[in-house]
N, C-alpha and C. Protein backbone atom coordinates (compact mmCIF):
# COMPACT_ATOMS: atom_id res chain seq x y z
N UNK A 1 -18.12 4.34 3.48
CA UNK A 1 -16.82 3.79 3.81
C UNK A 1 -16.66 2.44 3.11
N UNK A 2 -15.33 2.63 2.79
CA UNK A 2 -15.38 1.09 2.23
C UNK A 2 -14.79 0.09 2.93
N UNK A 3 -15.37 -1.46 2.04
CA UNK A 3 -14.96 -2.36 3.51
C UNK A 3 -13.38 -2.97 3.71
N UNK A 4 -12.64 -2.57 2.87
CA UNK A 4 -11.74 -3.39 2.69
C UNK A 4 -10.55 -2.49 1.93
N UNK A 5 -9.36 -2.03 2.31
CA UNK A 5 -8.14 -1.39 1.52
C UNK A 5 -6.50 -2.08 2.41
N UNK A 6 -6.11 -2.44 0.89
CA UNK A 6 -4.69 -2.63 1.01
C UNK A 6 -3.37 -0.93 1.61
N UNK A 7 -3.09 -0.60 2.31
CA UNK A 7 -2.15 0.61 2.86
C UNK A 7 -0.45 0.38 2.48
N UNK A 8 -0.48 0.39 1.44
CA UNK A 8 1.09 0.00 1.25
C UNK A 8 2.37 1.11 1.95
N UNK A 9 2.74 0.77 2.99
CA UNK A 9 4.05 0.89 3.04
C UNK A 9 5.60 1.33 1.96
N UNK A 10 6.05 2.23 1.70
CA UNK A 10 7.15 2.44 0.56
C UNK A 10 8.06 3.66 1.01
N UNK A 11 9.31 2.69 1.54
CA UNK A 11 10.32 3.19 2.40
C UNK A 11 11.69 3.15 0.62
N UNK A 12 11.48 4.67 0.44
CA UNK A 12 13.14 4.66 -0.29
C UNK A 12 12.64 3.77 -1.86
N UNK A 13 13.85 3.98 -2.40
CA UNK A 13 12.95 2.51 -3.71
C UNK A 13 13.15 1.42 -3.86
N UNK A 14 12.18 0.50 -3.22
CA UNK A 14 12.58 -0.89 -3.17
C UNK A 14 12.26 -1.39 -4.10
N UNK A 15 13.63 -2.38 -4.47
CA UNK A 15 13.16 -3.58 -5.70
C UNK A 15 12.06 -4.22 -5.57
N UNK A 16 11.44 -4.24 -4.35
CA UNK A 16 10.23 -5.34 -4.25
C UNK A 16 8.87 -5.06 -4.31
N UNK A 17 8.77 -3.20 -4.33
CA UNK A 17 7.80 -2.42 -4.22
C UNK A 17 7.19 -3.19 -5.59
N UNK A 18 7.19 -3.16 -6.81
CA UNK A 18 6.60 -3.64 -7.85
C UNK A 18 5.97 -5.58 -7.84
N UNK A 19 6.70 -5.94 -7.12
CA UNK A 19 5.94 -7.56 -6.76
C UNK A 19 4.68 -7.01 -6.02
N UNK A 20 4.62 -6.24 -4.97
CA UNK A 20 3.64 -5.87 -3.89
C UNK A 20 2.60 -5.71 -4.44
N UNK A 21 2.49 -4.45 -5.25
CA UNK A 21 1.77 -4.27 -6.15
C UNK A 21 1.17 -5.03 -7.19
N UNK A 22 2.00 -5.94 -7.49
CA UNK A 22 0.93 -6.82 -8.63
C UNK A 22 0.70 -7.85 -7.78
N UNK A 23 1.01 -8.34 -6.48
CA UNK A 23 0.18 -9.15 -5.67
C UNK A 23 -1.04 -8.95 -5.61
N UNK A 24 -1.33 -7.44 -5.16
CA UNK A 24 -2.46 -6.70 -4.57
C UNK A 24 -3.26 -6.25 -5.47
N UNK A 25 -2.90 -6.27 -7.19
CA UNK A 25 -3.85 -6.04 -8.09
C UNK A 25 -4.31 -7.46 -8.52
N UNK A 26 -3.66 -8.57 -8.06
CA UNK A 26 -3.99 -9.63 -8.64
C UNK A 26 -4.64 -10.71 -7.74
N UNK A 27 -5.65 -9.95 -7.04
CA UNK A 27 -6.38 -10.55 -5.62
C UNK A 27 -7.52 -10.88 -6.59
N UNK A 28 -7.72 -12.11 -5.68
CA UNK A 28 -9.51 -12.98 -6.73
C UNK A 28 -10.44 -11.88 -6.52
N UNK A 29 -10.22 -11.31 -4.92
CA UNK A 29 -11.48 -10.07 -5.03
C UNK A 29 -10.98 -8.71 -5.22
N UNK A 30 -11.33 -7.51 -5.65
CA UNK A 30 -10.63 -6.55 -5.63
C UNK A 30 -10.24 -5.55 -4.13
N UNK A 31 -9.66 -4.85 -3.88
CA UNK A 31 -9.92 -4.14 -3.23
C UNK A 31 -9.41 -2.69 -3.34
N UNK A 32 -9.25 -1.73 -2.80
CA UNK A 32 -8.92 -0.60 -2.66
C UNK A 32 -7.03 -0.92 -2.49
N UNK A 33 -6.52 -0.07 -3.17
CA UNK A 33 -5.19 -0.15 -2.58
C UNK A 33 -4.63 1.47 -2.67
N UNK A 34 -3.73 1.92 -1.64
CA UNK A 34 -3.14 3.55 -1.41
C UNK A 34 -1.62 3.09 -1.23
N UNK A 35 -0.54 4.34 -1.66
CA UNK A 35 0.84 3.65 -1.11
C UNK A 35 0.95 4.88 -0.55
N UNK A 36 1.69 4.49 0.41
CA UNK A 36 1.99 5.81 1.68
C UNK A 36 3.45 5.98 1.89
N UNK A 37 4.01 6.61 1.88
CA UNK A 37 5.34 7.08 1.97
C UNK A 37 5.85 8.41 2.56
N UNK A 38 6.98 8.34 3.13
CA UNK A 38 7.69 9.11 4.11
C UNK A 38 9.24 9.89 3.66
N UNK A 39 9.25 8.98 2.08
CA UNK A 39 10.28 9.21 1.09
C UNK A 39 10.08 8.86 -0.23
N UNK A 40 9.20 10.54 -0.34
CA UNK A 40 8.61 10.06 -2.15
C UNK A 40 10.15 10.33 -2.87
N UNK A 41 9.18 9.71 -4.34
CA UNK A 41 10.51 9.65 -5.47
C UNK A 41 9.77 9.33 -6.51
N UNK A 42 10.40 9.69 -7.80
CA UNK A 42 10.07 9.70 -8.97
C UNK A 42 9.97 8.25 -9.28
N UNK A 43 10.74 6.87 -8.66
CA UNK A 43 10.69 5.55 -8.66
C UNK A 43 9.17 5.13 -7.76
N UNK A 44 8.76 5.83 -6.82
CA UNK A 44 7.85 5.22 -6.49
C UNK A 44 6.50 6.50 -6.88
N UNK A 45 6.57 7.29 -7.09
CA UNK A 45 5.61 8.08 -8.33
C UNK A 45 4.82 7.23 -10.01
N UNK A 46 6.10 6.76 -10.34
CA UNK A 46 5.84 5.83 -11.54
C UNK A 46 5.21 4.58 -10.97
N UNK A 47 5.66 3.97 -10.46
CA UNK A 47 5.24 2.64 -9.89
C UNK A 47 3.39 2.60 -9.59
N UNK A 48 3.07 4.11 -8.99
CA UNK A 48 2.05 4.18 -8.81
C UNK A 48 0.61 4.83 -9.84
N UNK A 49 1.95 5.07 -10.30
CA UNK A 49 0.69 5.29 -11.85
C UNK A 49 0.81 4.02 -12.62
N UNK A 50 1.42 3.26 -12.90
CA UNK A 50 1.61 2.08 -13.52
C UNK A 50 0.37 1.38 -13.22
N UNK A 51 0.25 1.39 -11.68
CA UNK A 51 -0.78 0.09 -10.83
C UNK A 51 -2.04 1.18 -10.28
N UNK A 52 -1.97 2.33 -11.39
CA UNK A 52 -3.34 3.17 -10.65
C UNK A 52 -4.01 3.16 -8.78
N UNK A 53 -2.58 3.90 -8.48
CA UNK A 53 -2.81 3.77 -6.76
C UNK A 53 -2.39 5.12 -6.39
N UNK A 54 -3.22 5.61 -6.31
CA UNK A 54 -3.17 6.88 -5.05
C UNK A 54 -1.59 7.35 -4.16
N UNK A 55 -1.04 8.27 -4.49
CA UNK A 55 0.21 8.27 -2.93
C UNK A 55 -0.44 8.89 -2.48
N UNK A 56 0.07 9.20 -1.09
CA UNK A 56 -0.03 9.82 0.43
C UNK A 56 1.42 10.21 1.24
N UNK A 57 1.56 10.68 1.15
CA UNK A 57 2.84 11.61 1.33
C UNK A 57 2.90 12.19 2.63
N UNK A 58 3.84 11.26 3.83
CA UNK A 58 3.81 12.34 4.99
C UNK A 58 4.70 12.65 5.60
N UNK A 59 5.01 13.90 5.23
CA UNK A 59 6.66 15.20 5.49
C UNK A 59 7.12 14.54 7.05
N UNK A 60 8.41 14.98 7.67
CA UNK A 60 8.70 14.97 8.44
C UNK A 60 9.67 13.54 8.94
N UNK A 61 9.78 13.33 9.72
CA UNK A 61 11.22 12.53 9.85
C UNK A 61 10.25 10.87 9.68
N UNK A 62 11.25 10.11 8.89
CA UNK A 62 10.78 8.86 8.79
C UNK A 62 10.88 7.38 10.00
N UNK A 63 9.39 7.20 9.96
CA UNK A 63 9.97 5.85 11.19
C UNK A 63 8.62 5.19 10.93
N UNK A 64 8.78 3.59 11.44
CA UNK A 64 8.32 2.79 11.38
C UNK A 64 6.77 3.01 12.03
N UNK A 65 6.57 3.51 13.04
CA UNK A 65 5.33 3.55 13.91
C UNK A 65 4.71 4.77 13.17
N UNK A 66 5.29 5.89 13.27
CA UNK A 66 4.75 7.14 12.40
C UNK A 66 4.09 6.84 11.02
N UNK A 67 4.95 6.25 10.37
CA UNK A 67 4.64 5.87 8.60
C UNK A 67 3.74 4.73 8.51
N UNK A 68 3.56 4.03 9.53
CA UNK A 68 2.22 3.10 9.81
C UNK A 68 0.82 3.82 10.47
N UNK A 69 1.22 4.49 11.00
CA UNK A 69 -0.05 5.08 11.51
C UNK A 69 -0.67 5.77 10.63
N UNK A 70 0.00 6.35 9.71
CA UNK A 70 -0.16 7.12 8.44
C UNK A 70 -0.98 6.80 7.54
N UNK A 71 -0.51 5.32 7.38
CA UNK A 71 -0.89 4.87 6.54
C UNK A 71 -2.21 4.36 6.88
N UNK A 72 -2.42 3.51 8.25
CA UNK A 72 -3.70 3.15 8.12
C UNK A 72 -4.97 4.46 8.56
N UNK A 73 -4.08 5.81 8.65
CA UNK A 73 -5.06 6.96 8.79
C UNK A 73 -5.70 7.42 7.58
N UNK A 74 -4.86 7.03 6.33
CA UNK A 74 -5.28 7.63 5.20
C UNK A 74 -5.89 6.54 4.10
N UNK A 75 -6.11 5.19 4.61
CA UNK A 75 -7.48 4.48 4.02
C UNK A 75 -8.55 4.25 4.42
N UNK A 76 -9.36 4.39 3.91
CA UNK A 76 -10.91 4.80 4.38
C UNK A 76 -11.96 3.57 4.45
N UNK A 77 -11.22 2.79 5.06
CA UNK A 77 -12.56 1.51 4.73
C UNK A 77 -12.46 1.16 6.50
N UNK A 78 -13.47 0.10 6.47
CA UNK A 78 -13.81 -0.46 8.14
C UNK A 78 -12.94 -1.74 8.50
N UNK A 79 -12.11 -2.53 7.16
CA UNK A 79 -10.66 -3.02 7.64
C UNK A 79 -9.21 -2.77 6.60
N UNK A 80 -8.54 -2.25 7.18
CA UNK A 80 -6.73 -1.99 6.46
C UNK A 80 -6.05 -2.98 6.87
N UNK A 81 -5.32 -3.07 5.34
CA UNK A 81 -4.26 -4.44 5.43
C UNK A 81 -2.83 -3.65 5.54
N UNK A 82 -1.94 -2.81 6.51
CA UNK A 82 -0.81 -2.47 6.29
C UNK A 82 0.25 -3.78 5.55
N UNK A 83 0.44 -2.77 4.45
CA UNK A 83 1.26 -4.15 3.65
C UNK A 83 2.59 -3.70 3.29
N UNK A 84 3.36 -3.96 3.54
CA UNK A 84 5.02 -3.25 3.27
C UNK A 84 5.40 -3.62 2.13
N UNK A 85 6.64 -2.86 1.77
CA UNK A 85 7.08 -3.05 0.73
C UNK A 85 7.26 -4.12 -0.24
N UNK A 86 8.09 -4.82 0.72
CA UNK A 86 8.15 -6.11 0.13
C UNK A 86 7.37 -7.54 0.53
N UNK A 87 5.87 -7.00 1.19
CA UNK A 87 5.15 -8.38 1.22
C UNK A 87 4.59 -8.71 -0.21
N UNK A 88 4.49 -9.95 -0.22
CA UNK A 88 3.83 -10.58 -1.50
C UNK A 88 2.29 -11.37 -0.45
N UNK A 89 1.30 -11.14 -1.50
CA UNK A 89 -0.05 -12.03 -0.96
C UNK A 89 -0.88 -13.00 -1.77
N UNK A 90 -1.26 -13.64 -1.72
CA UNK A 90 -1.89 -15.06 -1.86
C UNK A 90 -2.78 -14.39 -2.61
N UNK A 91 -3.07 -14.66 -3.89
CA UNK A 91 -4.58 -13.93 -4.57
C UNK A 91 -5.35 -14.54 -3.63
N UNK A 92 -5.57 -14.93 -3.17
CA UNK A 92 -7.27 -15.42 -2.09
C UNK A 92 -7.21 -14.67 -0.93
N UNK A 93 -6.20 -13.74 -0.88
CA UNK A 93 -5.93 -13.20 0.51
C UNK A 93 -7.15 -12.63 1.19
N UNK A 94 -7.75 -11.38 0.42
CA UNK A 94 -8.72 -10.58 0.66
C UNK A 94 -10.33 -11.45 0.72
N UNK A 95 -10.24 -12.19 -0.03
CA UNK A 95 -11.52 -13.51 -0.06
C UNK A 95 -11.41 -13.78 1.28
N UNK A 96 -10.38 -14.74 1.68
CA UNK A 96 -10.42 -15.41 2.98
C UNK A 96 -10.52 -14.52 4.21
N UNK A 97 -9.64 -12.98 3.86
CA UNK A 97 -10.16 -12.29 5.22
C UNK A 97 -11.67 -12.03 5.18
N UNK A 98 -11.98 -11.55 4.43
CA UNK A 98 -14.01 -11.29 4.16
C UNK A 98 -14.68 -12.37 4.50
């Protein structure tokens, strides 16, 4: 298991989905990152090959508690950062939580 993954959140196509992402590739330490969604799309398909990240795709009606639970069900480490669309993070983020 690993110790540490970013769970991105990606509701619809947000303009901000692409900041998120290069927040989270541009951490002093690395970590795992997955984007999870409840409303894939060819906008957030690309996005994720761009930033080499995994989707997770889960059918059925979209909501906030569901598409979170989702998400931190489908990264595999011993702590998840649910990170939404449009958070941005501190490159030291993942340092300072460790």
């Amino acid at each position: 298991m690993k110790l540490h993954t970013f769970a991105v959140c990606a509701y619809k196509d947000s303009p901000y989905l692409e900041s998120c992402l290069r927040s989270l590739r541009g951490q002093s330490l690395e970590s795992d990152i997955i984007l999870c969604t409840s409303t894939p799309s060819v906008y957030i398909d690309n996005l994720a090959k761009r930033y080499s990240v995994p989707v997770y795709v889960r059918y059925g009606k979209s909501g906030i508690q569901e598409d979170w639970n989702f998400a931190w069900h489908m990264a595999d480490a011993k702590l998840v950062t649910i990170a939404h669309q449009d958070d941005m993070y501190h490159r030291n983020y993942v340092r300072d939580l460790l």
